[in-house]
C-alpha atoms as a PDB file:
ATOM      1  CA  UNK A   1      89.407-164.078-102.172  1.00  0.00           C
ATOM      2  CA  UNK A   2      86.755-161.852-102.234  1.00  0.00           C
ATOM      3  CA  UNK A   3      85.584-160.954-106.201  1.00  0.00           C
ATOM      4  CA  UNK A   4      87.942-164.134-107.270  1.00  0.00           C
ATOM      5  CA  UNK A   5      86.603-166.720-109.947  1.00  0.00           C
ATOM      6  CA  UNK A   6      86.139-168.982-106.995  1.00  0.00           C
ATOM      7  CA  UNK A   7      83.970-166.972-104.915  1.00  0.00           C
ATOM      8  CA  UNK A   8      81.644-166.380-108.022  1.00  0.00           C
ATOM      9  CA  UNK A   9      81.582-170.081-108.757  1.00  0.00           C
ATOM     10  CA  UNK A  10      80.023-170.735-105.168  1.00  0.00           C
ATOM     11  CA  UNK A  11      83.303-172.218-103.976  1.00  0.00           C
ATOM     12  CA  UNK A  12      83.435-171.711-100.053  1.00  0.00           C
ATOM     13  CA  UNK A  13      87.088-171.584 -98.346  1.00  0.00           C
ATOM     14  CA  UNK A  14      87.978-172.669 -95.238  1.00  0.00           C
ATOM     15  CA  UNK A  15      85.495-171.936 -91.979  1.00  0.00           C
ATOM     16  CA  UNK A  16      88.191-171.723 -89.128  1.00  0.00           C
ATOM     17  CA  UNK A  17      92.198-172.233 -88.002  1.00  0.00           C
ATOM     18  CA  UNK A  18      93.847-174.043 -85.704  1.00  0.00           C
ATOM     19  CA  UNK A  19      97.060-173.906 -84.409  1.00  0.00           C
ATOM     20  CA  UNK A  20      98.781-177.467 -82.708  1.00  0.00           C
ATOM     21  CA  UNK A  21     102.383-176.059 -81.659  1.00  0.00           C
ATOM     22  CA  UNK A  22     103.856-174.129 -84.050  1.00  0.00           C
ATOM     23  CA  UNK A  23     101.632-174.636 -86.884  1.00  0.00           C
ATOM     24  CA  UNK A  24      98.775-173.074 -88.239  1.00  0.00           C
ATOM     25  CA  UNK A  25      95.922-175.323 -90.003  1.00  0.00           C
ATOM     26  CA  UNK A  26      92.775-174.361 -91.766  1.00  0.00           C
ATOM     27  CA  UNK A  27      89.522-176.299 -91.652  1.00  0.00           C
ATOM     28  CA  UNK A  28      86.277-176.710 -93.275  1.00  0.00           C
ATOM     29  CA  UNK A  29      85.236-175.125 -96.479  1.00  0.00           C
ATOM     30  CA  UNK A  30      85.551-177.479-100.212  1.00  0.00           C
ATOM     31  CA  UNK A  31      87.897-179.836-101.010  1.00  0.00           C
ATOM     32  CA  UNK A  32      89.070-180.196-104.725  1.00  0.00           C
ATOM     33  CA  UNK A  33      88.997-183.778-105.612  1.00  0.00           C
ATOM     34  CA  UNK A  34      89.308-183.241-109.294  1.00  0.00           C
ATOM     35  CA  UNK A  35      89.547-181.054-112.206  1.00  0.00           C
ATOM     36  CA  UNK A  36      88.427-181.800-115.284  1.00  0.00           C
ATOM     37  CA  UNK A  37      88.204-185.176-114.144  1.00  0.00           C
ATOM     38  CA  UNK A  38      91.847-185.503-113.216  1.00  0.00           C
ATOM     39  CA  UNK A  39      91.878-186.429-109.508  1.00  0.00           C
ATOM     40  CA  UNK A  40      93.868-183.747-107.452  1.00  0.00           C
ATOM     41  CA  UNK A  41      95.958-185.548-104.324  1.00  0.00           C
ATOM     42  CA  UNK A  42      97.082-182.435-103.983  1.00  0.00           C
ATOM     43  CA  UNK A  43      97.252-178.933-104.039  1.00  0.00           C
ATOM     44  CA  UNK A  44     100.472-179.031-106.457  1.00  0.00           C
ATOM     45  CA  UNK A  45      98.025-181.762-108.694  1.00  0.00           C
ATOM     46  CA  UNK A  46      95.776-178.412-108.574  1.00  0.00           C
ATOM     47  CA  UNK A  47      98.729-175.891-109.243  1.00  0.00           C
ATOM     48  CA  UNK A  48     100.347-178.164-111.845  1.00  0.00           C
ATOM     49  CA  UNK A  49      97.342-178.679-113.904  1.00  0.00           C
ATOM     50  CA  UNK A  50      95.925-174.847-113.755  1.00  0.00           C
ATOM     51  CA  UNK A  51      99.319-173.768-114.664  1.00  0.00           C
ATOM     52  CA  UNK A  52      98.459-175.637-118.265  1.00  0.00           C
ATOM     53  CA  UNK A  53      95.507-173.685-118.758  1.00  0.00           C
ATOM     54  CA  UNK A  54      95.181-169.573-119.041  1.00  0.00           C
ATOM     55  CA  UNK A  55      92.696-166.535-118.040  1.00  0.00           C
ATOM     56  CA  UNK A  56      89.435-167.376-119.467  1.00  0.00           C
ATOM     57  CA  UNK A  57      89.608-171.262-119.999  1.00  0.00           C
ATOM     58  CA  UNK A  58      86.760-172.566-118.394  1.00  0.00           C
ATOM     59  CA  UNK A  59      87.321-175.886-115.941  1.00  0.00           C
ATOM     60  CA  UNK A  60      85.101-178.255-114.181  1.00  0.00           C
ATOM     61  CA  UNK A  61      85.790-179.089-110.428  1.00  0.00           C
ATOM     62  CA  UNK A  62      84.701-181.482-108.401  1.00  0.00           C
ATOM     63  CA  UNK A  63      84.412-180.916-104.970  1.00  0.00           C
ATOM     64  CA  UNK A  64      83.493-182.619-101.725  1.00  0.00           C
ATOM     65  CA  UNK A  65      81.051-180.288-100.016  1.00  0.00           C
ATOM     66  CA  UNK A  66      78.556-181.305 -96.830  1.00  0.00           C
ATOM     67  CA  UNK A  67      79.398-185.432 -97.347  1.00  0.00           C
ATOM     68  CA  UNK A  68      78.573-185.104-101.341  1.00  0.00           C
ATOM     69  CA  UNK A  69      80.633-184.697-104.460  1.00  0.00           C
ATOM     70  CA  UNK A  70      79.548-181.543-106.224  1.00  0.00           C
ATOM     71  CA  UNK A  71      80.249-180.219-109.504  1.00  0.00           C
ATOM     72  CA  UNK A  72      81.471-176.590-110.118  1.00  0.00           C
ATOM     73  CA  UNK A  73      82.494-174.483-113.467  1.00  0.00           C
ATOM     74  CA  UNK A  74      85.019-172.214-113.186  1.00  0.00           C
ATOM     75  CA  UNK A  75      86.326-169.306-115.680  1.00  0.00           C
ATOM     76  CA  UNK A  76      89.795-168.797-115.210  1.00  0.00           C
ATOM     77  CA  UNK A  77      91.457-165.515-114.991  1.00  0.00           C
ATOM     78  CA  UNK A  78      94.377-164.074-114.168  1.00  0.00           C
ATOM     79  CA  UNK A  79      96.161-164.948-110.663  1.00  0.00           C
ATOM     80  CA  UNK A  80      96.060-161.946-108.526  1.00  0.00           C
ATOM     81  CA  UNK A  81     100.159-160.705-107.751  1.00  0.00           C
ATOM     82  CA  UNK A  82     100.654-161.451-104.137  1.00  0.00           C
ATOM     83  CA  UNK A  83     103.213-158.909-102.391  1.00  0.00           C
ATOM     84  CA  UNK A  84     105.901-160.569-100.439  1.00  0.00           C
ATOM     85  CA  UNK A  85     107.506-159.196 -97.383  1.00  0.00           C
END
């Protein structure tokens, strides 16, 4: 998200979609590996282990990025509400 904790960190989302039948995927961008040096399988590792921590904890990420592990701290903050329709 634009303005997010990620986006200042340096994190970079996903590049493009694809859709194979009825589903929607999303490609490119970093891939969490681990936090904190936890490994993250996946993202409900990621979910379960931010939901420990709270707005303005700081956590190191590692993330695979161009065929290299790379390092990232990020300050927490609040999760933005997401509308539902």
């Amino acid at each position: 998200m634009p303005g997010s904790p990620a986006e200042r960190a340096g994190l970079k989302g996903c590049l493009r979609e694809f859709r194979i039948g009825n589903r929607t995927y999303k490609a490119g961008g970093d891939i969490i590996v681990a936090v904190d040096g936890k490994t993250v399988n996946s993202d409900l590792d990621l979910i379960r282990y931010l939901r420990s921590k709270e707005a303005g904890d700081t956590v190191k990420l590692s993330i695979y990025r161009n065929d290299k592990i790379k390092y990232v701290r990020v300050t927490l903050a609040e999760r933005p509400s997401q509308g539902r329709r």
